[in-house]
PDB file of N, CA and C in Angstrom:
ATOM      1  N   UNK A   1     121.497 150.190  46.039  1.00  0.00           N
ATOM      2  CA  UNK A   1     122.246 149.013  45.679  1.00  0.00           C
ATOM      3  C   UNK A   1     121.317 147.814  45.664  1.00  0.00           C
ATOM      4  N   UNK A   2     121.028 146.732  44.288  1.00  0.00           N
ATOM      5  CA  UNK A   2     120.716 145.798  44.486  1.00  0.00           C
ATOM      6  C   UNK A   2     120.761 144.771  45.671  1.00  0.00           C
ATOM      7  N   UNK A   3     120.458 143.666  45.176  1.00  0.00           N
ATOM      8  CA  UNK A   3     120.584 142.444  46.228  1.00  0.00           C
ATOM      9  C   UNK A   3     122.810 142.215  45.382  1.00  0.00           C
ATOM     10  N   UNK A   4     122.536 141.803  44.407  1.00  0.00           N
ATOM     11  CA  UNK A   4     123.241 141.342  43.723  1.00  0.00           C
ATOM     12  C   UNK A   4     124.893 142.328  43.687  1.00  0.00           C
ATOM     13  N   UNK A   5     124.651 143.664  43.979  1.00  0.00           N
ATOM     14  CA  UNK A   5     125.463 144.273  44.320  1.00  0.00           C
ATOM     15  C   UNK A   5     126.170 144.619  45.749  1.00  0.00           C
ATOM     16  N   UNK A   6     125.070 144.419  46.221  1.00  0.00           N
ATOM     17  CA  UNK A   6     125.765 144.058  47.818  1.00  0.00           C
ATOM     18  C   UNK A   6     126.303 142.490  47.590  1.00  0.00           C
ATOM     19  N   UNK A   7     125.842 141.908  46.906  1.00  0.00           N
ATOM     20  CA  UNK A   7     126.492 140.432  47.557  1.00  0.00           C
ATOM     21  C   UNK A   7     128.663 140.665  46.822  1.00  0.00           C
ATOM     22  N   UNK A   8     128.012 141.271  45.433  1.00  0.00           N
ATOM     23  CA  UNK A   8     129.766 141.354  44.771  1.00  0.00           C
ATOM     24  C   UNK A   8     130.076 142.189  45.812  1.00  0.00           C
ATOM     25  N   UNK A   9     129.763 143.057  46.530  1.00  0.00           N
ATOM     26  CA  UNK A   9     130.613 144.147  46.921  1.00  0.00           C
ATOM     27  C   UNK A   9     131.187 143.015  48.100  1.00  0.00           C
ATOM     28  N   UNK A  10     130.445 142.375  49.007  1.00  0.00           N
ATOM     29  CA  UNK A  10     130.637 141.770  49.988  1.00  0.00           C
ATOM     30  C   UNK A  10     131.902 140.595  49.383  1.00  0.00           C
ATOM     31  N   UNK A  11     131.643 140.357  47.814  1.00  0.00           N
ATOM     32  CA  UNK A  11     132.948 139.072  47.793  1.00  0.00           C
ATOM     33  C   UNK A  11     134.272 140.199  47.530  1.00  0.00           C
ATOM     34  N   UNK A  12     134.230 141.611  47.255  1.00  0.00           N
ATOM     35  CA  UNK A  12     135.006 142.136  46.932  1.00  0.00           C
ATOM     36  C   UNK A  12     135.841 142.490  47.660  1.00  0.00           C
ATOM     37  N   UNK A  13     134.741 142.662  49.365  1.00  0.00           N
ATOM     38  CA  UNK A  13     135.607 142.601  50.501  1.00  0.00           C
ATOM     39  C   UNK A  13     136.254 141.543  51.334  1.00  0.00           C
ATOM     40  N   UNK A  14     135.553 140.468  51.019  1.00  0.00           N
ATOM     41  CA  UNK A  14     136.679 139.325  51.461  1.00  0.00           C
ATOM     42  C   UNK A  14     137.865 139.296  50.825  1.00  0.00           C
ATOM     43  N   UNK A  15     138.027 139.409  49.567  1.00  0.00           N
ATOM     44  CA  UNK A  15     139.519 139.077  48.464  1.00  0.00           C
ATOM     45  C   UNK A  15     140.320 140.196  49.117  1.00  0.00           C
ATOM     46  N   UNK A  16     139.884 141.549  50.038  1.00  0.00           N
ATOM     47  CA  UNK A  16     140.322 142.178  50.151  1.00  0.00           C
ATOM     48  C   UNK A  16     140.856 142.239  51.527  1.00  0.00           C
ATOM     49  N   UNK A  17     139.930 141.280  52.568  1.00  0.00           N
ATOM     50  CA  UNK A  17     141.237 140.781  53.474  1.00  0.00           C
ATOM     51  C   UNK A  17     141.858 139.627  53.259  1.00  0.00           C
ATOM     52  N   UNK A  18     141.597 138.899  52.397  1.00  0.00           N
ATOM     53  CA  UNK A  18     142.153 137.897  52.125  1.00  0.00           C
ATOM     54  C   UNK A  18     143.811 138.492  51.752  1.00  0.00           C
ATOM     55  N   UNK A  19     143.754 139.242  50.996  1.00  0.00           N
ATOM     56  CA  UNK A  19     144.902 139.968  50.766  1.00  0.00           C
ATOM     57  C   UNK A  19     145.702 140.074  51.793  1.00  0.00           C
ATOM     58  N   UNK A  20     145.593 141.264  52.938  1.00  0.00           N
ATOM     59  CA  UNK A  20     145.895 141.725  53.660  1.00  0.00           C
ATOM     60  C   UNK A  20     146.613 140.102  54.454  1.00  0.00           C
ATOM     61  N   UNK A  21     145.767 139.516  54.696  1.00  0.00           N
ATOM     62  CA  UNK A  21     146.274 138.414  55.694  1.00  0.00           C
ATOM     63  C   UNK A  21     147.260 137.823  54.799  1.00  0.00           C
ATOM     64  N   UNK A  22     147.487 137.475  53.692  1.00  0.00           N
ATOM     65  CA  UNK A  22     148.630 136.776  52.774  1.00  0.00           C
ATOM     66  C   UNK A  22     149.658 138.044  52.793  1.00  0.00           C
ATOM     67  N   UNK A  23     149.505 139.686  52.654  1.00  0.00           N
ATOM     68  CA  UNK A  23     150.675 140.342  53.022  1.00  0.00           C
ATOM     69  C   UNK A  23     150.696 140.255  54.453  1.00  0.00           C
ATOM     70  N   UNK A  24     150.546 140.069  55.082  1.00  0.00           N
ATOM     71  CA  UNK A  24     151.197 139.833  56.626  1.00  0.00           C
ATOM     72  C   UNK A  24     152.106 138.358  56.592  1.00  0.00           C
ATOM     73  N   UNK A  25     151.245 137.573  56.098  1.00  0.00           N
ATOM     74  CA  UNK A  25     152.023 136.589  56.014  1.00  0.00           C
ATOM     75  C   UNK A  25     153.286 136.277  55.199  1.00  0.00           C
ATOM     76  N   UNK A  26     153.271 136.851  53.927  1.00  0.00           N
ATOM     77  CA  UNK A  26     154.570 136.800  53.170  1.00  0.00           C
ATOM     78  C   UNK A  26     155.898 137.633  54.057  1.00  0.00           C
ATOM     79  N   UNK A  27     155.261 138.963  54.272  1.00  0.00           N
ATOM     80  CA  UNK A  27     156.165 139.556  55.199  1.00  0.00           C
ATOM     81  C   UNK A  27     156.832 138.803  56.742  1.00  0.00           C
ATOM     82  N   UNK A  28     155.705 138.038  56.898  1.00  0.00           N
ATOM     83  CA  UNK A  28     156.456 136.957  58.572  1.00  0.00           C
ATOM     84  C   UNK A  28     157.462 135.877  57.547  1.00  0.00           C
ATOM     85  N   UNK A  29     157.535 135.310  56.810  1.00  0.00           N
ATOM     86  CA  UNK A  29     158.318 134.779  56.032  1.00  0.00           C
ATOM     87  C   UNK A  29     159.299 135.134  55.081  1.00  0.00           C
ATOM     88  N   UNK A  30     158.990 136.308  55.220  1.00  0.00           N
ATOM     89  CA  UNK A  30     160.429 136.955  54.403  1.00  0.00           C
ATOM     90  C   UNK A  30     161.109 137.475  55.355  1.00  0.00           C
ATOM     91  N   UNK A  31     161.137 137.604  56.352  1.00  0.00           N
ATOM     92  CA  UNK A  31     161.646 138.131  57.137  1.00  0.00           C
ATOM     93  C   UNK A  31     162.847 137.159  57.719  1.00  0.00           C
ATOM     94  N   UNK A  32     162.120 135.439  57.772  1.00  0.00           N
ATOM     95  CA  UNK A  32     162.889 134.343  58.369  1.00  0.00           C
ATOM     96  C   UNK A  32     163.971 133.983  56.973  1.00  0.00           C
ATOM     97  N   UNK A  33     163.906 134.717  55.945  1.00  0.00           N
ATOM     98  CA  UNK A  33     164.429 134.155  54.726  1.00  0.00           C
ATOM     99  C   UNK A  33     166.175 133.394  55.176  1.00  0.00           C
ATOM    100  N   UNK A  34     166.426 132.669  54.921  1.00  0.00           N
ATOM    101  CA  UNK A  34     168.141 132.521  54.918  1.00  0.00           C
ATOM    102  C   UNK A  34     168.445 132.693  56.368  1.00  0.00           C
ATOM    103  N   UNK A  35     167.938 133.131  57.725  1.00  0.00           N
ATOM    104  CA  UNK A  35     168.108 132.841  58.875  1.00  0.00           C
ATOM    105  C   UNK A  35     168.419 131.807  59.885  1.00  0.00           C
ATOM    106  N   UNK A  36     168.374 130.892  59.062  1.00  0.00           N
ATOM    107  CA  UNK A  36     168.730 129.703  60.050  1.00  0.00           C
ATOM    108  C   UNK A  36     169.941 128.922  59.548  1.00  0.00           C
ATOM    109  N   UNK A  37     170.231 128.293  60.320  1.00  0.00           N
ATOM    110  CA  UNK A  37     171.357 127.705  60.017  1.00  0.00           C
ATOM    111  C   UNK A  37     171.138 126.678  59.117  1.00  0.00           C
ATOM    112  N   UNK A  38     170.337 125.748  58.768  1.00  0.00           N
ATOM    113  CA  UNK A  38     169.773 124.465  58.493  1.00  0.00           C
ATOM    114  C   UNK A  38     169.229 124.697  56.928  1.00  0.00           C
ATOM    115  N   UNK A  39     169.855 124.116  55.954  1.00  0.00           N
ATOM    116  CA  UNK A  39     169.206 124.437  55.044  1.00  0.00           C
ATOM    117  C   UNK A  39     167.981 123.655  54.241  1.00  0.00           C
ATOM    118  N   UNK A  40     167.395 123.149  55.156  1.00  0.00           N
ATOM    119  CA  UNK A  40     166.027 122.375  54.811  1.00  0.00           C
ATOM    120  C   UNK A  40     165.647 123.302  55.689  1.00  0.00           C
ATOM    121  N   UNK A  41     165.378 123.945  56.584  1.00  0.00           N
ATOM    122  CA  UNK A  41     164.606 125.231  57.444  1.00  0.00           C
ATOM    123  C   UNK A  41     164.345 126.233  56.173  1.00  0.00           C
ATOM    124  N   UNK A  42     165.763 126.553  55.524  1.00  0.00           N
ATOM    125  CA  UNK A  42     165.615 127.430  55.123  1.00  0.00           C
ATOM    126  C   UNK A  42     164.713 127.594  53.671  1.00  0.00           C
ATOM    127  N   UNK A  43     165.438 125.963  53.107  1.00  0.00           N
ATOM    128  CA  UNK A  43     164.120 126.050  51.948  1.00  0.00           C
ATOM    129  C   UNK A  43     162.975 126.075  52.246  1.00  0.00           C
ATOM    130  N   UNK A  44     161.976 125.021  53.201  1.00  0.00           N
ATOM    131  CA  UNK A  44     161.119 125.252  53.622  1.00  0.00           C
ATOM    132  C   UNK A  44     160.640 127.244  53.565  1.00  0.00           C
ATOM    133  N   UNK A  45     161.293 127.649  54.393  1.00  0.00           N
ATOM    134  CA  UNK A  45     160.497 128.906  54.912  1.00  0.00           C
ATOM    135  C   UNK A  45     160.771 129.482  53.230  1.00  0.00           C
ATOM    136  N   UNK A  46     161.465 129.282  52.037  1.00  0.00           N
ATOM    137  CA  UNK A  46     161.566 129.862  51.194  1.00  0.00           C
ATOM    138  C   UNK A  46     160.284 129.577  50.067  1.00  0.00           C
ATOM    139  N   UNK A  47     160.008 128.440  50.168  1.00  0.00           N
ATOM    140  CA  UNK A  47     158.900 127.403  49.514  1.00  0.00           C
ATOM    141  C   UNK A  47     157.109 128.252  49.734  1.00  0.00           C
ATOM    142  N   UNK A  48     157.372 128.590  51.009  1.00  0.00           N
ATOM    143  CA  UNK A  48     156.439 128.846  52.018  1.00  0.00           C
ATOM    144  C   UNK A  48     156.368 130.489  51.463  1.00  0.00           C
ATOM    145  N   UNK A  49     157.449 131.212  51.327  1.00  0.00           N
ATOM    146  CA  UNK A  49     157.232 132.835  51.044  1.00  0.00           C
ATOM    147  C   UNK A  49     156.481 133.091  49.472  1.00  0.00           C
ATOM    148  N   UNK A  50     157.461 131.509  48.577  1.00  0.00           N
ATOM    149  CA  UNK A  50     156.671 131.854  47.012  1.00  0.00           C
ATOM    150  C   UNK A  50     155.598 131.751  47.317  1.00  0.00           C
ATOM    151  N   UNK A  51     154.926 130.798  47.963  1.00  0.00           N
ATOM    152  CA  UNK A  51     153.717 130.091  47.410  1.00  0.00           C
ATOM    153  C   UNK A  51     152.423 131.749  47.957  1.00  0.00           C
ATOM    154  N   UNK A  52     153.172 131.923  49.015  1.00  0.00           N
ATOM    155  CA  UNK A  52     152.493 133.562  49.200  1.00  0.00           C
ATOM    156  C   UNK A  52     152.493 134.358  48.602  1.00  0.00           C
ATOM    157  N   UNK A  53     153.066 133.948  47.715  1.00  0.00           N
ATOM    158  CA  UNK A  53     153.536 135.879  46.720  1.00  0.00           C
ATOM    159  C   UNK A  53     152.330 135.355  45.766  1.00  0.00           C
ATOM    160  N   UNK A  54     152.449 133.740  44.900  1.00  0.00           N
ATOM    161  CA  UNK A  54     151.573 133.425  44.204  1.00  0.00           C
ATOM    162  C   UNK A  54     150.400 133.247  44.528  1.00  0.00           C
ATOM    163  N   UNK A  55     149.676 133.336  46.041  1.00  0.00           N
ATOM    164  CA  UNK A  55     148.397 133.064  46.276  1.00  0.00           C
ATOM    165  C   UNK A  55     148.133 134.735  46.251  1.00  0.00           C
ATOM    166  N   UNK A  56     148.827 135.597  46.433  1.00  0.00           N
ATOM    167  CA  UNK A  56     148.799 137.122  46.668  1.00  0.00           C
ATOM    168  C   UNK A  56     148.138 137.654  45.071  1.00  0.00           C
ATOM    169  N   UNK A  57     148.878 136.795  43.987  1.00  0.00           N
ATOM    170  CA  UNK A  57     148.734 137.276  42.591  1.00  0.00           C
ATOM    171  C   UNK A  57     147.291 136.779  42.461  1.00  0.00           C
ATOM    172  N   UNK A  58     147.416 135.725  42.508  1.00  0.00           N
ATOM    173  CA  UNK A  58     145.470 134.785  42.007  1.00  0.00           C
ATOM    174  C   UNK A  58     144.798 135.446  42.991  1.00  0.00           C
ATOM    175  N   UNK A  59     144.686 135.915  44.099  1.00  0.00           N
ATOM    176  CA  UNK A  59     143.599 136.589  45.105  1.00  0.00           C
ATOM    177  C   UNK A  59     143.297 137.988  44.066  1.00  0.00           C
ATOM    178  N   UNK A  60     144.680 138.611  44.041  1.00  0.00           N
ATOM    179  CA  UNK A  60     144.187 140.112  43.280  1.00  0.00           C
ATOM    180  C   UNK A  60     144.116 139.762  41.700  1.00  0.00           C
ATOM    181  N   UNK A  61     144.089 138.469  41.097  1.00  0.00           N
ATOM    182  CA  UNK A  61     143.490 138.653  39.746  1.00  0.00           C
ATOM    183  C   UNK A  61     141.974 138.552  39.832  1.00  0.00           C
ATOM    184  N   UNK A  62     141.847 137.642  40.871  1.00  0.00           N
ATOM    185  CA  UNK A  62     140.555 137.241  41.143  1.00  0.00           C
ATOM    186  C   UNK A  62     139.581 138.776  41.203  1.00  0.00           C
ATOM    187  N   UNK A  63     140.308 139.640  42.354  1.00  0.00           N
ATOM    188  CA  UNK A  63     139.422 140.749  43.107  1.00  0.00           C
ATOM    189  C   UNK A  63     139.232 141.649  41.644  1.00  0.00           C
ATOM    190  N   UNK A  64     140.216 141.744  40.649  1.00  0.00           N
ATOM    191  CA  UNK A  64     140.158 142.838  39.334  1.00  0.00           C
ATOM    192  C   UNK A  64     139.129 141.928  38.230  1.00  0.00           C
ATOM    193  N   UNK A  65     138.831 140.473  38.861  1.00  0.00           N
ATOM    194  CA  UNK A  65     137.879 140.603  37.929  1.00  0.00           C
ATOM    195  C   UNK A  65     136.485 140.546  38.067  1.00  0.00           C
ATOM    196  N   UNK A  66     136.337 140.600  39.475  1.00  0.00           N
ATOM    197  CA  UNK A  66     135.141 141.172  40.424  1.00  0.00           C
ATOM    198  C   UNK A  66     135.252 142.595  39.954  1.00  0.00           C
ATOM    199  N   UNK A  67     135.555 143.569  39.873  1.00  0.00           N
ATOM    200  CA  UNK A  67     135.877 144.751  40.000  1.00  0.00           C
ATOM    201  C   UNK A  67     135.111 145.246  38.616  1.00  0.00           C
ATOM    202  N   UNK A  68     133.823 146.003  38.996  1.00  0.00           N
ATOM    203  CA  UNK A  68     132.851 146.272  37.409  1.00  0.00           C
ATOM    204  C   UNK A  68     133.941 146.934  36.316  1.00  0.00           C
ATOM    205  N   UNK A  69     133.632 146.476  35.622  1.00  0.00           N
ATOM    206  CA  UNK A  69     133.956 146.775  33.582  1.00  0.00           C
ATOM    207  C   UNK A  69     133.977 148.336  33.638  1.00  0.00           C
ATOM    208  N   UNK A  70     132.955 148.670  34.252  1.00  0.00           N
ATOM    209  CA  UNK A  70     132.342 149.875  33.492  1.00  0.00           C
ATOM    210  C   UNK A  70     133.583 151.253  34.580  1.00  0.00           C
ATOM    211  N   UNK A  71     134.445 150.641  35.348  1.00  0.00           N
ATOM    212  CA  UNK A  71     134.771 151.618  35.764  1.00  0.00           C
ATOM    213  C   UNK A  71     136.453 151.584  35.340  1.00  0.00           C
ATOM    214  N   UNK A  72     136.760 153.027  34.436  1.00  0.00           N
ATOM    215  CA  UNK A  72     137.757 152.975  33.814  1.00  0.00           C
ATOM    216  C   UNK A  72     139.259 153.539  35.059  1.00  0.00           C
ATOM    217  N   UNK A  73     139.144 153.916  36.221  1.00  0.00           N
ATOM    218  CA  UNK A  73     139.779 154.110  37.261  1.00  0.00           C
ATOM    219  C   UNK A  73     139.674 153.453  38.586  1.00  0.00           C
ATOM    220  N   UNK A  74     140.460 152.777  39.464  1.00  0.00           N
ATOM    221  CA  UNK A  74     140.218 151.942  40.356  1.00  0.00           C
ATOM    222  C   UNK A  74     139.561 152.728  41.365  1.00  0.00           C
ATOM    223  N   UNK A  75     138.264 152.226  42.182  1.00  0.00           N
ATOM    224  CA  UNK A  75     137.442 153.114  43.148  1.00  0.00           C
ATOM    225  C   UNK A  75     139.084 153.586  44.109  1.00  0.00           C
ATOM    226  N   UNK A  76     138.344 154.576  45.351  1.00  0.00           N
ATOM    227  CA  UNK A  76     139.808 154.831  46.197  1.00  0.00           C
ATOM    228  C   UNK A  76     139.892 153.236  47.602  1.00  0.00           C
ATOM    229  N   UNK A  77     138.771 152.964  47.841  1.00  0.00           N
ATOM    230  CA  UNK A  77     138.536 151.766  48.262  1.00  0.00           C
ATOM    231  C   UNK A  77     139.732 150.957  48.176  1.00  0.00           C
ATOM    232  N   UNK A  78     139.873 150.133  46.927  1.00  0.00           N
ATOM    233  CA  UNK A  78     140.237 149.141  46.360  1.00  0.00           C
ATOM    234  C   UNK A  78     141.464 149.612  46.104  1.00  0.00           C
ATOM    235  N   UNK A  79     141.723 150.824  45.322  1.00  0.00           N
ATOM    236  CA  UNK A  79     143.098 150.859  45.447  1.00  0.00           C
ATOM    237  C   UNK A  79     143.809 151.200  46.594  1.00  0.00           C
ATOM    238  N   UNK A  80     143.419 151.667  48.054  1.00  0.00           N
ATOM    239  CA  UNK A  80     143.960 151.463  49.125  1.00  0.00           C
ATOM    240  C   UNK A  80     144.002 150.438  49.660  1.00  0.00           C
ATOM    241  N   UNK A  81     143.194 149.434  49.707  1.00  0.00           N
ATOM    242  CA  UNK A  81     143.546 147.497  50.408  1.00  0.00           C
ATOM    243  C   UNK A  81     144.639 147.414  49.906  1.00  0.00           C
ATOM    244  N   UNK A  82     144.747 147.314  47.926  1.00  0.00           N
ATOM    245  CA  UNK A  82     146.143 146.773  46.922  1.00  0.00           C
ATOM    246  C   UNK A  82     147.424 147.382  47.703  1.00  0.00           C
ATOM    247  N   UNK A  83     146.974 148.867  47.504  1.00  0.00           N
ATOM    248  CA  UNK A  83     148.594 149.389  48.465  1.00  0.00           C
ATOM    249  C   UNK A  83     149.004 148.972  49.834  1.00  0.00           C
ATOM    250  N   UNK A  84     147.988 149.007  50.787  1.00  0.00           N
ATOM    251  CA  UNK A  84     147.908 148.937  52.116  1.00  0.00           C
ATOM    252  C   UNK A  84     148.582 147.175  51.809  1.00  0.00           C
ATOM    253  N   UNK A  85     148.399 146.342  50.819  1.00  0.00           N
ATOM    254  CA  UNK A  85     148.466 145.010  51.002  1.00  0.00           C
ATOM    255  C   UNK A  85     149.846 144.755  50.486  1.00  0.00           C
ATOM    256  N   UNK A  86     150.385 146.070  49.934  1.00  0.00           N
ATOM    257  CA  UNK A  86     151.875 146.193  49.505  1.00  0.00           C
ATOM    258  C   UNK A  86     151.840 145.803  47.477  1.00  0.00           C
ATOM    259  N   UNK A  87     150.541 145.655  46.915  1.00  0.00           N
ATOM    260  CA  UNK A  87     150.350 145.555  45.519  1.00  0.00           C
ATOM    261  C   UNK A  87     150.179 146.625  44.635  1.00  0.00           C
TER     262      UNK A  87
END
C-alpha cells in the first residue's frame, strides 16, 4: 500500500465511525420521539433526529465517494460499518 492509500483508507475509516456514532445517536433520539408531554420538547428532539438521518446521508455519500471506482462490489469491510450503522 502506498503512502496515499493508507492515508484514503485511514479517511475511509473515520466516515466509518463517524457513521456509527450518528447511528447511535439518531437511535437515542428516536427513541425520545413524541415522549414528552411538552410540545416544544418534542419538536426539538424531532428537529434533532432529522438533522441525524441527514448528517447520516452526507457522511455515507461522502464515504462512497472515497470508495475506489475501480471496485464494482462493495469490499466486506465497508459494507459491514453501512449495515452495522443500520444503512
Amino acid at each position: 500500500m502506498s503512502g496515499s492509500d493508507d492515508f484514503a483508507h485511514g479517511r475511509r475509516d473515520g466516515l466509518r465511525l463517524a457513521l456509527a456514532i450518528l447511528a447511535g445517536e439518531e437511535a437515542k433520539w428516536e427513541a425520545l420521539l413524541g415522549e414528552s408531554d411538552s410540545w416544544r420538547t418534542n419538536g426539538i428532539r424531532a428537529v434533532r433526529h432529522k438533522t441525524l438521518q441527514v448528517a447520516q446521508t452526507r457522511v455515507r455519500t461522502a464515504l462512497n465517494r472515497l470508495t475506489p471506482a475501480g471496485k464494482d462490489e462493495m469490499d466486506a469491510e465497508l459494507a459491514s460499518a453501512l449495515e452495522k450503522a443500520g444503512l
